[in-house]
C-alpha atoms as a PDB file:
ATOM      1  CA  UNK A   1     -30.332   2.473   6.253  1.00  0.00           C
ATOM      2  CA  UNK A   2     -26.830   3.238   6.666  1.00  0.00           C
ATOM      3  CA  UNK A   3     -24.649   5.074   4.246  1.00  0.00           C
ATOM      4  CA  UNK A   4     -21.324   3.673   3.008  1.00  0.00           C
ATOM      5  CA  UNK A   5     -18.219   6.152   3.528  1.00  0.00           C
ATOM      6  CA  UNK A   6     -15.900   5.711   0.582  1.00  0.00           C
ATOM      7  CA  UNK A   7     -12.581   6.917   1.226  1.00  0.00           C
ATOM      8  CA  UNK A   8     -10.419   8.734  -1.972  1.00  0.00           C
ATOM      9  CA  UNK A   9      -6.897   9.158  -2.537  1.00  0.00           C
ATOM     10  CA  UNK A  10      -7.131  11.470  -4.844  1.00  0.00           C
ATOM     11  CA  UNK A  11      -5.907  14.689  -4.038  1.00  0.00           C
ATOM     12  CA  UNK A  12      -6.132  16.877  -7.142  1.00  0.00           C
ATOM     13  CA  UNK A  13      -3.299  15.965  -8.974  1.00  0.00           C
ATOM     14  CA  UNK A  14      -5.411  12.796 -10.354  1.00  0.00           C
ATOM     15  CA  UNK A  15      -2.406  10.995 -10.028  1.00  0.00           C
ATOM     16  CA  UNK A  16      -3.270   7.153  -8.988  1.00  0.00           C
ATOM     17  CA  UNK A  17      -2.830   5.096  -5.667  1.00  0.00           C
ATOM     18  CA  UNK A  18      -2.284   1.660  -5.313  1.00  0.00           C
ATOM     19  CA  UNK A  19      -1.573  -0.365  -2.061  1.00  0.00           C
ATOM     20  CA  UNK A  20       1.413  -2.532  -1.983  1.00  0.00           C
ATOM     21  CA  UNK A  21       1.985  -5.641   0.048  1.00  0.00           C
ATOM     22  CA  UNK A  22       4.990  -6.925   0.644  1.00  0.00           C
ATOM     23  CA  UNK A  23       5.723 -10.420   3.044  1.00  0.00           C
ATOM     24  CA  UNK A  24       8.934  -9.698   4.893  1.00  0.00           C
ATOM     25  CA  UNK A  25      10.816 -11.515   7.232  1.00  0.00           C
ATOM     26  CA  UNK A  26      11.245 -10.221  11.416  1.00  0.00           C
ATOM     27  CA  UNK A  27      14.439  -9.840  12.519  1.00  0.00           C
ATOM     28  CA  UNK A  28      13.286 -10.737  15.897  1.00  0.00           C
ATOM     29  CA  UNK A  29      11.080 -14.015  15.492  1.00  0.00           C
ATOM     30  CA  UNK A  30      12.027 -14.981  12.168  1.00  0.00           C
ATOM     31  CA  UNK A  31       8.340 -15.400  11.270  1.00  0.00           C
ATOM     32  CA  UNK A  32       7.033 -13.479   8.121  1.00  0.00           C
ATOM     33  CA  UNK A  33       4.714 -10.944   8.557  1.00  0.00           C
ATOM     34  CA  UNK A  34       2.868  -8.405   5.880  1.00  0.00           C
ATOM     35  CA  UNK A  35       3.928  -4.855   4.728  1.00  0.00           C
ATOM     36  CA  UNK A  36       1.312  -2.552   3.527  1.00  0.00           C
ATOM     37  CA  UNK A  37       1.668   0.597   1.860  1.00  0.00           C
ATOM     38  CA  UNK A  38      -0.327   3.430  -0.024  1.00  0.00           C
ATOM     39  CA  UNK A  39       1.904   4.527  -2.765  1.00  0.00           C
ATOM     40  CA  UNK A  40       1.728   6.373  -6.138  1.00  0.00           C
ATOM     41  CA  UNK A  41       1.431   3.598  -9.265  1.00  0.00           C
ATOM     42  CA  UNK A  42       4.631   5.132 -10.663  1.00  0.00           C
ATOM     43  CA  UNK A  43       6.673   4.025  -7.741  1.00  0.00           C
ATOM     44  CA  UNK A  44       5.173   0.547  -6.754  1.00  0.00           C
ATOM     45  CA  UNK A  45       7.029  -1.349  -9.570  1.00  0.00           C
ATOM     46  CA  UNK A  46      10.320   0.491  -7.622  1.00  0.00           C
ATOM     47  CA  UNK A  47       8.883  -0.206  -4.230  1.00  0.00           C
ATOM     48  CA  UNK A  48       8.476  -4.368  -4.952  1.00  0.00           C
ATOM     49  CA  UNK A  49      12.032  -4.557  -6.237  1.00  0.00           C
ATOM     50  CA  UNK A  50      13.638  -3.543  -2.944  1.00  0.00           C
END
């Protein structure tokens, strides 16, 4: 059977990941496509209000 690789973000400082997805708008084609980032949970509520 196979083994499932589980990927951490932790790095020692146990401070907490989250991934953030934003839906923004190309300048190019005008269509809307999907942001994703890894940040800390301190800065995501920042990160959504720009």
């Amino acid at each position: 059977m196979a083994k499932k690789a589980v990927a951490t973000l932790q790095t020692g400082d146990k401070e907490k990941y989250v991934k953030v997805v934003r839906m923004v708008k190309s300048p190019k084609t005008g269509a809307y496509m999907f942001a994703e980032e890894m940040l800390p949970q301190t800065q995501a509520d920042a990160a959504l209000k720009k």
